[in-house]
N, C-alpha and C. Protein backbone atom coordinates (compact mmCIF):
# COMPACT_ATOMS: atom_id res chain seq x y z
N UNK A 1 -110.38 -86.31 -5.38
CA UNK A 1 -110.88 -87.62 -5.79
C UNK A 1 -110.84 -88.57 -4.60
N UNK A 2 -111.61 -89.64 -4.69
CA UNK A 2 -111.54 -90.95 -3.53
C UNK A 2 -112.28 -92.23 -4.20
N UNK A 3 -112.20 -92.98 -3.78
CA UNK A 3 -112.37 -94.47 -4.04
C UNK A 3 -114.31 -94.21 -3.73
N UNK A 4 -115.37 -94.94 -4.22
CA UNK A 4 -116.83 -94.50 -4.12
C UNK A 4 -116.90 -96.02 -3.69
N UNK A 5 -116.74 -97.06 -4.23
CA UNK A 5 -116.88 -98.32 -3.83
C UNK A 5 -116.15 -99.52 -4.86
N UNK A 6 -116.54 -100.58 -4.70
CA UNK A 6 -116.27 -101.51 -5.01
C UNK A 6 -117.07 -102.72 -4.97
N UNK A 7 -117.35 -102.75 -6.43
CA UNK A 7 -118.35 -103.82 -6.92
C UNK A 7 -117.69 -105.22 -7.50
N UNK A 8 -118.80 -106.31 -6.81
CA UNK A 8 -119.04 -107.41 -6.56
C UNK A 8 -119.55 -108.42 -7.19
N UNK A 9 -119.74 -108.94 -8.16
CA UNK A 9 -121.06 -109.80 -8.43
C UNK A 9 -121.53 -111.03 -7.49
N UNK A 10 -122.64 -111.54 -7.28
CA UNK A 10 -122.77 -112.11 -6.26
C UNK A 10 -123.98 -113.08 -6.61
N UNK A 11 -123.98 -114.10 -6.34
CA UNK A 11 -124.89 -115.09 -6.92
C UNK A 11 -126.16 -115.21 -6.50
N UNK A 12 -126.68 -115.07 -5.04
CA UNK A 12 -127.37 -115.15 -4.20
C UNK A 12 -127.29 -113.79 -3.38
N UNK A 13 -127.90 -112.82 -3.48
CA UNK A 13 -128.42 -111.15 -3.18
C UNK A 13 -128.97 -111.52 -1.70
N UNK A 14 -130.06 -111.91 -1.10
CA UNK A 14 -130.50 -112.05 -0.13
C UNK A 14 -129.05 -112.76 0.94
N UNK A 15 -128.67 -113.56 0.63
CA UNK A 15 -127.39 -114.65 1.33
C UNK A 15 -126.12 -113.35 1.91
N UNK A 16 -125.88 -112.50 0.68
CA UNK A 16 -124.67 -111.86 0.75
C UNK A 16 -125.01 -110.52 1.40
N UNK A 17 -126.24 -110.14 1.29
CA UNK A 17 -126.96 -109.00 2.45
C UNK A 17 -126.75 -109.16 3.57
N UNK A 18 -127.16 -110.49 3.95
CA UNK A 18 -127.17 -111.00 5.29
C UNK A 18 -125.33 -110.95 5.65
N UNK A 19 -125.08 -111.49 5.08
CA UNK A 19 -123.65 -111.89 5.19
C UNK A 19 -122.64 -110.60 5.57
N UNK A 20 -122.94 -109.59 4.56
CA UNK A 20 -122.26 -108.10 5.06
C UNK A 20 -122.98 -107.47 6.07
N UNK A 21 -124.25 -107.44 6.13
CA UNK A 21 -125.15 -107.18 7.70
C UNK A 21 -124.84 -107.49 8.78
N UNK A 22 -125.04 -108.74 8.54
CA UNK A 22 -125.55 -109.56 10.08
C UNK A 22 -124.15 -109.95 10.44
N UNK A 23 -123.07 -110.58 9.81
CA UNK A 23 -121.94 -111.22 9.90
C UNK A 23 -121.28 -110.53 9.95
N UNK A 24 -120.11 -109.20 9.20
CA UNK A 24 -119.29 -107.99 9.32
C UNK A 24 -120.23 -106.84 9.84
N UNK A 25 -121.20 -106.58 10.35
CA UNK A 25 -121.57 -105.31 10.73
C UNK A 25 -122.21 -104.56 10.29
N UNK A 26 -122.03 -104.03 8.78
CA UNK A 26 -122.09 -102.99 8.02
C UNK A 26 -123.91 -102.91 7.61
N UNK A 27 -124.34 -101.97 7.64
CA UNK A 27 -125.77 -101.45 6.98
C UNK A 27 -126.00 -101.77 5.79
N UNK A 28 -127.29 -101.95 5.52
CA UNK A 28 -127.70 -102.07 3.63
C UNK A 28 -127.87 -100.55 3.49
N UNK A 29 -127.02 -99.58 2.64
CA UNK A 29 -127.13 -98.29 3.06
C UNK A 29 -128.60 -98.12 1.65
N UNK A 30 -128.60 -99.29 0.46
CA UNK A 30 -129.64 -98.51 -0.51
C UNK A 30 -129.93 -99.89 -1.16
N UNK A 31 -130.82 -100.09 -2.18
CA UNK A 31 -130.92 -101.10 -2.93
C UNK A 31 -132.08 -100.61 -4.34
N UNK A 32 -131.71 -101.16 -5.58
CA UNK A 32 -132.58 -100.77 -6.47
C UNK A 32 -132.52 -102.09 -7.36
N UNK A 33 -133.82 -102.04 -7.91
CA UNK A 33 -134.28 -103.18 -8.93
C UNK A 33 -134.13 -102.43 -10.45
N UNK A 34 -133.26 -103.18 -11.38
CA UNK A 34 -133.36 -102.74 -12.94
C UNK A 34 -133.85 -103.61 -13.79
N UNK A 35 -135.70 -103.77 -13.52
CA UNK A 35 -135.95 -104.67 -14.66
C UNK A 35 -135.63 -104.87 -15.47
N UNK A 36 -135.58 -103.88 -16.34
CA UNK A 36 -134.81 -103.38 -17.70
C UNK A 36 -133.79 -104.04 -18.59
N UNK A 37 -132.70 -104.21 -16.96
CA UNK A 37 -131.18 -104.62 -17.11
C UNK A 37 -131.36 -106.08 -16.48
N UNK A 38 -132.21 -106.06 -15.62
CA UNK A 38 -132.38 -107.79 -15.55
C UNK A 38 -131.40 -107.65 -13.95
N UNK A 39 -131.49 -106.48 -13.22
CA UNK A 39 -129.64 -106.99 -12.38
C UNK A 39 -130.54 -106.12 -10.93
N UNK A 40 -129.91 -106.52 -10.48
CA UNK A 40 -130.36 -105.61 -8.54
C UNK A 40 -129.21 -105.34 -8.41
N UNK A 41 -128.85 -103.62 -7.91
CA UNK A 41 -127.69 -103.68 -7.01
C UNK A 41 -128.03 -102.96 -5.39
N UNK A 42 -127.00 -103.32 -5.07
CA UNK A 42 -127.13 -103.07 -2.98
C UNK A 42 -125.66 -102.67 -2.89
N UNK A 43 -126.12 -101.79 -2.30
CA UNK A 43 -124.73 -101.28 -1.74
C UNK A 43 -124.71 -101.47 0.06
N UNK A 44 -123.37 -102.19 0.63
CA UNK A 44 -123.38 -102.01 2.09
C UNK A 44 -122.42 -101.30 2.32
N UNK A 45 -122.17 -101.12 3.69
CA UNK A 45 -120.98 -100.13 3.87
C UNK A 45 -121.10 -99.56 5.77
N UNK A 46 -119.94 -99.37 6.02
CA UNK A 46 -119.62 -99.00 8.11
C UNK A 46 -120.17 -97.30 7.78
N UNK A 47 -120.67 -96.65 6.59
CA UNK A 47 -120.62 -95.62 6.79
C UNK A 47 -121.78 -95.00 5.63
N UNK A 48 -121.96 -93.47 6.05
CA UNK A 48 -122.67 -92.78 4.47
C UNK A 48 -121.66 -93.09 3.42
N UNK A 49 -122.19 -93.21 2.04
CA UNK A 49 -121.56 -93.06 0.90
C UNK A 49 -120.94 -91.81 1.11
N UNK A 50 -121.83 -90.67 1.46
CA UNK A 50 -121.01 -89.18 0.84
C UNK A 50 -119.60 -89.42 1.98
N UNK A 51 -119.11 -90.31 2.88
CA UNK A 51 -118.19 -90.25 3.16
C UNK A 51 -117.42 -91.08 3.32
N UNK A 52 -117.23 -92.69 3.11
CA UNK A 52 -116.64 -93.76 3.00
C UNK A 52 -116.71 -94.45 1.83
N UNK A 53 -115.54 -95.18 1.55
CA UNK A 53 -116.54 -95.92 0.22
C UNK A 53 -117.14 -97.87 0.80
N UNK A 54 -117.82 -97.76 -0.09
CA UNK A 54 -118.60 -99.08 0.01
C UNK A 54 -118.20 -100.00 -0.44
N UNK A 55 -119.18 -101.29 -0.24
CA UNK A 55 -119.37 -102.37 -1.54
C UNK A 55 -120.54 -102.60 -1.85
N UNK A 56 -120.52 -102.15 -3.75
CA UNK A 56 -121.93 -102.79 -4.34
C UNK A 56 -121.81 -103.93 -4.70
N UNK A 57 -123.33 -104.60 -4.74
CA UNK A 57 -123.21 -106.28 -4.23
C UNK A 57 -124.17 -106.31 -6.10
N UNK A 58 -124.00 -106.66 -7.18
CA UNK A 58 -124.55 -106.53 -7.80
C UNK A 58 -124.80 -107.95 -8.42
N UNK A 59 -126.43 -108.12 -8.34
CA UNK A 59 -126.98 -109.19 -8.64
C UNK A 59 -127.61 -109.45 -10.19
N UNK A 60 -126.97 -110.05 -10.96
CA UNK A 60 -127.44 -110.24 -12.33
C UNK A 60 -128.57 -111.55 -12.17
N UNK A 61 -129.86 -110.77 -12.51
CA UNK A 61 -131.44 -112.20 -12.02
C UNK A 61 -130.81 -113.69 -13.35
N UNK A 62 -130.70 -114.45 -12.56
CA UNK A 62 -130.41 -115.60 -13.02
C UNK A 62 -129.08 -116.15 -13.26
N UNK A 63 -128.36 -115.48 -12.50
CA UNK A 63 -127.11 -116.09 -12.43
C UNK A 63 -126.83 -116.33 -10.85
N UNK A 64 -126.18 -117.79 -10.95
CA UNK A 64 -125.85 -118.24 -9.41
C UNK A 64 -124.72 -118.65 -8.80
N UNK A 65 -123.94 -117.92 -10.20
CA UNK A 65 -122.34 -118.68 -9.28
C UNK A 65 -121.44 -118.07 -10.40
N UNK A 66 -120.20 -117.43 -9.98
CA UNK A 66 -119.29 -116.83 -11.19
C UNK A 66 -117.98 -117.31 -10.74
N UNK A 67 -117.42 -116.95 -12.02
CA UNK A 67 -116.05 -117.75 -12.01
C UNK A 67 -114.86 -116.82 -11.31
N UNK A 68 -114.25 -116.84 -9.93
CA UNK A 68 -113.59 -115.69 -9.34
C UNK A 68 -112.24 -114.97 -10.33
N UNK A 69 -111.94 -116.17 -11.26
CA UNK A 69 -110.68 -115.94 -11.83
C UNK A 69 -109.63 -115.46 -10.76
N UNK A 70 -108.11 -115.29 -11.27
CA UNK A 70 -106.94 -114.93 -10.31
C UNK A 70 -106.77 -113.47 -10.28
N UNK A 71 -107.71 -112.59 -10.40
CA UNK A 71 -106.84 -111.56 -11.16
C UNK A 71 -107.19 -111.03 -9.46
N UNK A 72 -108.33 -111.03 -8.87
CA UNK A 72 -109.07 -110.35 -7.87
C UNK A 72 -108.39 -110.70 -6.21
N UNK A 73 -107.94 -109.71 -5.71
CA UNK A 73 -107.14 -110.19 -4.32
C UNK A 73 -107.72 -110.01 -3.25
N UNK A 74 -108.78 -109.01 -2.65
CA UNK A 74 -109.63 -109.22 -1.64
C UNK A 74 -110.00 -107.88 -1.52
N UNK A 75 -110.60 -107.55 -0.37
CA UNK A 75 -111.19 -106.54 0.47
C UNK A 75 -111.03 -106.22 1.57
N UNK A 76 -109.81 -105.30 1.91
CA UNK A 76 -109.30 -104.90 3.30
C UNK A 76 -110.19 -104.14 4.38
N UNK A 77 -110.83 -104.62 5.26
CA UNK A 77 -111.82 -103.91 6.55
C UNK A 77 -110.27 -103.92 7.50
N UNK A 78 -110.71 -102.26 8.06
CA UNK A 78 -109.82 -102.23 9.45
C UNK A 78 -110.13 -102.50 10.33
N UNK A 79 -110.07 -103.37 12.05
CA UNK A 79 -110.58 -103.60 13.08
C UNK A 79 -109.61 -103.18 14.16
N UNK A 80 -110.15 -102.89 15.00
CA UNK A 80 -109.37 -102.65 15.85
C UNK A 80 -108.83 -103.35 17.61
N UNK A 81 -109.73 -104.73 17.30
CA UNK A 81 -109.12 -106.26 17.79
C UNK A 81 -109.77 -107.23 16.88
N UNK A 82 -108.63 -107.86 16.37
CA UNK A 82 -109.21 -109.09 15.17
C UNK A 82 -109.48 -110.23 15.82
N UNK A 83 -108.90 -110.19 17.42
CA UNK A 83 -109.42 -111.64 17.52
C UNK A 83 -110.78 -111.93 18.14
N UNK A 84 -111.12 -110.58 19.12
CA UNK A 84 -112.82 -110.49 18.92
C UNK A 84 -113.40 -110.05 17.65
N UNK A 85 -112.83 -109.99 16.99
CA UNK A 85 -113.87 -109.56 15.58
C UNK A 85 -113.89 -111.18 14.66
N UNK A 86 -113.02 -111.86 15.12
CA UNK A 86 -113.03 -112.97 14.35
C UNK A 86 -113.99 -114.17 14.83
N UNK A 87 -113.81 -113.82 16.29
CA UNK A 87 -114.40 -114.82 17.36
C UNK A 87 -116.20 -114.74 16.84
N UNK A 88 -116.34 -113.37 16.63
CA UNK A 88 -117.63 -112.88 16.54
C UNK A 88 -118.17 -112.97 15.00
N UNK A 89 -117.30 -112.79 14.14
CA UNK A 89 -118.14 -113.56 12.71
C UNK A 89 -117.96 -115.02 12.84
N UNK A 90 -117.30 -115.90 13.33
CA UNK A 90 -117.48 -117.32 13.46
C UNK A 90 -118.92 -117.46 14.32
N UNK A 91 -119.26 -116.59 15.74
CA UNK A 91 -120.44 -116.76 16.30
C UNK A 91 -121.47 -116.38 15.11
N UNK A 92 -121.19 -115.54 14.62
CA UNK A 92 -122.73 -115.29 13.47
C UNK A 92 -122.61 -116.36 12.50
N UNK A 93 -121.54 -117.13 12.22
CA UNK A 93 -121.97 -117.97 11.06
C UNK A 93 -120.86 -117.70 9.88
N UNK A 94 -119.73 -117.14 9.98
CA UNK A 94 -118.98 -116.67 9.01
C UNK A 94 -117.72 -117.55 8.98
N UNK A 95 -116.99 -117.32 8.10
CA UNK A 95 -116.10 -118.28 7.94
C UNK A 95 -114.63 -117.63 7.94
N UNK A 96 -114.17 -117.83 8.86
CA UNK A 96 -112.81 -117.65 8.88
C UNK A 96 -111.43 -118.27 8.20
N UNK A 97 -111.10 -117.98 7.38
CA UNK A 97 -110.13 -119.43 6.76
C UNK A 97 -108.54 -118.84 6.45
N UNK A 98 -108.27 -117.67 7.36
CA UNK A 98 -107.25 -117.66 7.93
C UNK A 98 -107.29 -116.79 9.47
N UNK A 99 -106.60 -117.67 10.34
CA UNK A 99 -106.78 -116.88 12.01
C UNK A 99 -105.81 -115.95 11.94
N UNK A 100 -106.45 -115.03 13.49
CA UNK A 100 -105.23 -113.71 13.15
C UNK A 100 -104.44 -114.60 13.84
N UNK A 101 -103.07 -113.40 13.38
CA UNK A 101 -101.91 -113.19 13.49
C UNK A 101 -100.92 -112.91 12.76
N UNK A 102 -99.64 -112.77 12.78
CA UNK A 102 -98.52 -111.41 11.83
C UNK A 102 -98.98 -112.08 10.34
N UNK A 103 -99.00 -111.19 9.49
CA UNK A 103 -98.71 -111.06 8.14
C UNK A 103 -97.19 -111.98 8.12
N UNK A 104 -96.82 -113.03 6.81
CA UNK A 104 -95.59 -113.22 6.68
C UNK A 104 -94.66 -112.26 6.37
N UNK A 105 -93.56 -112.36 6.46
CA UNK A 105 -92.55 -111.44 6.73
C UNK A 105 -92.75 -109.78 7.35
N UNK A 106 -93.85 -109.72 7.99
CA UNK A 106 -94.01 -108.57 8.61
C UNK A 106 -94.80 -108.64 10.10
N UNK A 107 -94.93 -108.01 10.81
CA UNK A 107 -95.65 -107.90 12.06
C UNK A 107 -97.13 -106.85 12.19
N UNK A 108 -97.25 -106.90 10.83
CA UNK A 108 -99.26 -106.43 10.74
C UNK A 108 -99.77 -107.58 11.04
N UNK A 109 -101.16 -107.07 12.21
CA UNK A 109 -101.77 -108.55 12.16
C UNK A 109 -103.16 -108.71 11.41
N UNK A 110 -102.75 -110.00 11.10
CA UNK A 110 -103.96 -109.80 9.75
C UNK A 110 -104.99 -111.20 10.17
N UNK A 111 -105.90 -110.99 9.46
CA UNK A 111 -106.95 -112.41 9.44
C UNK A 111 -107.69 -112.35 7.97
N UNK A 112 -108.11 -113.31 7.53
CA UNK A 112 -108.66 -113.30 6.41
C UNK A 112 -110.18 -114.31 6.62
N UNK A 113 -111.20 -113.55 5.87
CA UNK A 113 -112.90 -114.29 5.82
C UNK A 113 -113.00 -114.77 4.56
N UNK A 114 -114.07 -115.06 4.44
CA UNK A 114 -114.69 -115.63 3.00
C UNK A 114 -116.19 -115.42 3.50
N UNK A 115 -116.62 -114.61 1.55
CA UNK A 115 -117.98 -114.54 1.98
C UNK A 115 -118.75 -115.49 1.24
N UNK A 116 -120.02 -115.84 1.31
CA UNK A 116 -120.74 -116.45 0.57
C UNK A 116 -120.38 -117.07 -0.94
N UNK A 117 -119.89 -116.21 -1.82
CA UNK A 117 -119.46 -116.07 -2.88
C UNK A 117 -117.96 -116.84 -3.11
N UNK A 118 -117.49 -116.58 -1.93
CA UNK A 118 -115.97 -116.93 -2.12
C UNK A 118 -115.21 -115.62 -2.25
N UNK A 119 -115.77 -114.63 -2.02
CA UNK A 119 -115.07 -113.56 -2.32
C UNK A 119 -113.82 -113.17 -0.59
N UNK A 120 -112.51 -112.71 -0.97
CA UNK A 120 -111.68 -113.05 0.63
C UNK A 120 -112.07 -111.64 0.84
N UNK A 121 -111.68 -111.68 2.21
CA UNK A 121 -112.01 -109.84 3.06
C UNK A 121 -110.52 -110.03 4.00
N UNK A 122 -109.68 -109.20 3.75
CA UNK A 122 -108.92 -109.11 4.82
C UNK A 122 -108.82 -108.20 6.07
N UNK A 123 -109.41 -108.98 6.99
CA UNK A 123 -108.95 -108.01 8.26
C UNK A 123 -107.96 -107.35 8.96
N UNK A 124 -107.59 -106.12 9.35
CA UNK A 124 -105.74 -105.85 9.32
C UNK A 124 -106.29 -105.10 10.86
N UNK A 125 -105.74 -105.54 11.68
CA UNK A 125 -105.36 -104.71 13.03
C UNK A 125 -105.19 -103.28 13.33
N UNK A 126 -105.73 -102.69 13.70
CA UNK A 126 -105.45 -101.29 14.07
C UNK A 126 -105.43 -100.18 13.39
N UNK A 127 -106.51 -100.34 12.02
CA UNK A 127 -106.47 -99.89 11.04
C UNK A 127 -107.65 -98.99 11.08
């Protein structure tokens, strides 16, 4: 067994494409329209599905903003220097809203983003 991905809802589909693209790196690896269901989903991801898992970005047509509630804690990407990786989503336009350095009470170094949505991504050093 392994983890396949991790889905998202996302208010704005085009915004949050860009945002996992252009801003973290990662490829639009697929995308499909469900008239039907009324919803688009996109999956991005640093890798093939058949071997990493992703995030699906799933767009319900006509909704533009959801409520994050507390329950949801983030999305860990590994880098392997956070402070050029941080330097470099602030140059694309991304938002950093915690800088690296140690985790409290430990010496992982961490940084934390925010995407479009509000959704956090934590960046962890050497991972």
């Amino acid at each position: 067994m392994r983890i396949l991905h991790t889905m998202i809802r996302v208010g704005d589909l085009e915004q949050s494409i860009q945002f996992y693209t252009e801003v973290l790196g990662m490829r639009l690896l697929r995308r499909n329209d469900y008239p039907d269901g009324q919803f688009t989903l996109a999956f991005v991801g640093y890798g093939d599905e058949s071997e990493q898992a992703v995030i699906e970005l799933t767009y319900n047509w006509g909704e533009e903003k959801y409520d994050l509630g507390n329950g949801f804690g983030h999305i860990a990407i590994g880098v392997s220097d956070i402070y050029a990786t941080c330097a470099e989503i602030k140059k694309r336009g991304g938002k950093v809203t915690r800088e690296p350095g140690p985790m409290k009470h430990g010496s992982t170094v961490i940084a934390f983003v925010e995407d479009p949505d509000s959704y956090k991504l934590e960046l962890i050093e050497g991972r």
